[in-house]
C-alpha atoms as a PDB file:
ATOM      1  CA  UNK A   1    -144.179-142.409-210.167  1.00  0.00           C
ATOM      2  CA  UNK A   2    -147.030-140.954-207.867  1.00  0.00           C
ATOM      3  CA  UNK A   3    -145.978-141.166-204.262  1.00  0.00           C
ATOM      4  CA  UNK A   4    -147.960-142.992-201.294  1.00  0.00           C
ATOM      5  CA  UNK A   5    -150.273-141.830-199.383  1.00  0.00           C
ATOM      6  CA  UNK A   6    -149.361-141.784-195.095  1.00  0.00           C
ATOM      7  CA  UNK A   7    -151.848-144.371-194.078  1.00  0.00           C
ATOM      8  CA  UNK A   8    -150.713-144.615-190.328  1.00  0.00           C
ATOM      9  CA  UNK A   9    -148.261-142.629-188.018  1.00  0.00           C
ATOM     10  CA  UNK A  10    -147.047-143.441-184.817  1.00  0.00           C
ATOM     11  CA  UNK A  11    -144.892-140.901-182.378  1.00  0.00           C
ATOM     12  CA  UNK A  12    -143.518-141.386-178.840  1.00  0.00           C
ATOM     13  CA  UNK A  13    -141.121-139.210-177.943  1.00  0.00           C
ATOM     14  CA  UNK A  14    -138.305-137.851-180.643  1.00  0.00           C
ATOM     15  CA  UNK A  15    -139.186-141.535-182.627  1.00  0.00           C
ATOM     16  CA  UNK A  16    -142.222-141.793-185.254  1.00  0.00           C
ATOM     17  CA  UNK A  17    -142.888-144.777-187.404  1.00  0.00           C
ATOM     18  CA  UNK A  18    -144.505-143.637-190.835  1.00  0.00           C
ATOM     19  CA  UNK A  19    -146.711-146.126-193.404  1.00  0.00           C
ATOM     20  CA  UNK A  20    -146.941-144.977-196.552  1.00  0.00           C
ATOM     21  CA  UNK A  21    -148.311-147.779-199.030  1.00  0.00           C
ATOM     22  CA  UNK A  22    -146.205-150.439-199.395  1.00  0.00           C
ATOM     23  CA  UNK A  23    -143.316-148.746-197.291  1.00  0.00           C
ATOM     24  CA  UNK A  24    -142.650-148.228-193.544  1.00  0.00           C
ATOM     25  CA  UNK A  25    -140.188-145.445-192.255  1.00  0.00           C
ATOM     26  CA  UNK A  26    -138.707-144.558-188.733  1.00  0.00           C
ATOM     27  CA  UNK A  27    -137.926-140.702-188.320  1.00  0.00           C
ATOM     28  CA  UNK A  28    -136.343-139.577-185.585  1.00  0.00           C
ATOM     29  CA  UNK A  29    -136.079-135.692-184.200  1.00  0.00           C
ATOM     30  CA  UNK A  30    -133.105-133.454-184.256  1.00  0.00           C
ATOM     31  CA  UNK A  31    -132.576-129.765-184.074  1.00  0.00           C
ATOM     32  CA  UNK A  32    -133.552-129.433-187.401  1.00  0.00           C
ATOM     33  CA  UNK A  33    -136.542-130.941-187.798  1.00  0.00           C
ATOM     34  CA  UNK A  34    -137.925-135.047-188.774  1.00  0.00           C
ATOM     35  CA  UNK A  35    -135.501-136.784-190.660  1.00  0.00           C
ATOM     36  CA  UNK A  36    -136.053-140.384-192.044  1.00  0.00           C
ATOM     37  CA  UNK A  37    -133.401-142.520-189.942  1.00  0.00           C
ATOM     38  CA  UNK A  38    -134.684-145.764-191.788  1.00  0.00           C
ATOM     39  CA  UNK A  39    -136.508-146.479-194.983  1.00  0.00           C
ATOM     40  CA  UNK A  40    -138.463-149.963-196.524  1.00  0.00           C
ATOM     41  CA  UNK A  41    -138.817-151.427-193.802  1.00  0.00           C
ATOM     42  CA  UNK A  42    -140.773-154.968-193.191  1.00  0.00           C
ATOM     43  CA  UNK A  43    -142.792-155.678-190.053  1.00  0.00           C
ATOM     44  CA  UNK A  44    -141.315-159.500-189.112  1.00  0.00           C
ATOM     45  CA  UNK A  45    -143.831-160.110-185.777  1.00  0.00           C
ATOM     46  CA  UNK A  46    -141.946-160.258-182.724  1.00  0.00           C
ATOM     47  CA  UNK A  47    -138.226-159.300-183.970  1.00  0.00           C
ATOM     48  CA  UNK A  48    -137.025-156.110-185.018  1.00  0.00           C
ATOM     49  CA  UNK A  49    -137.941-154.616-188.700  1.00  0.00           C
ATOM     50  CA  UNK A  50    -136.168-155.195-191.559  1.00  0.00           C
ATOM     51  CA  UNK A  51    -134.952-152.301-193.229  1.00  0.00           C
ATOM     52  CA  UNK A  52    -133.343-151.983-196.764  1.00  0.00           C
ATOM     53  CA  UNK A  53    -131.683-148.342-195.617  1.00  0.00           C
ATOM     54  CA  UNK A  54    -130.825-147.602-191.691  1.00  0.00           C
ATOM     55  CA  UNK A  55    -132.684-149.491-189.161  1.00  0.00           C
ATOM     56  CA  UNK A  56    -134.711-148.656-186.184  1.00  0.00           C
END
């Protein structure tokens, strides 16, 4: 399996939202770098993602 490409990122603060193809990921800053808090997440509009592991 080849993995995506990062298409988009978005940071504000110790928060970043990652697309990579078909997936979107929150990471989240600690002391030891960006770690992925949430993973396959779906964009529903107005309400909060969906996400298949964590959640924003």
């Amino acid at each position: 399996m080849k993995p995506a490409t990062i298409e988009e990122t978005e940071m504000w603060g110790d928060g970043a939202i990652v697309r990579a193809g078909t997936d979107t990921m929150f990471l989240s800053e600690f002391n030891q770098g960006w770690l992925v808090t949430a993973a396959g997440c779906v964009h529903r509009g107005e309400i909060p993602y969906e996400c298949a592991v964590g959640g924003p």
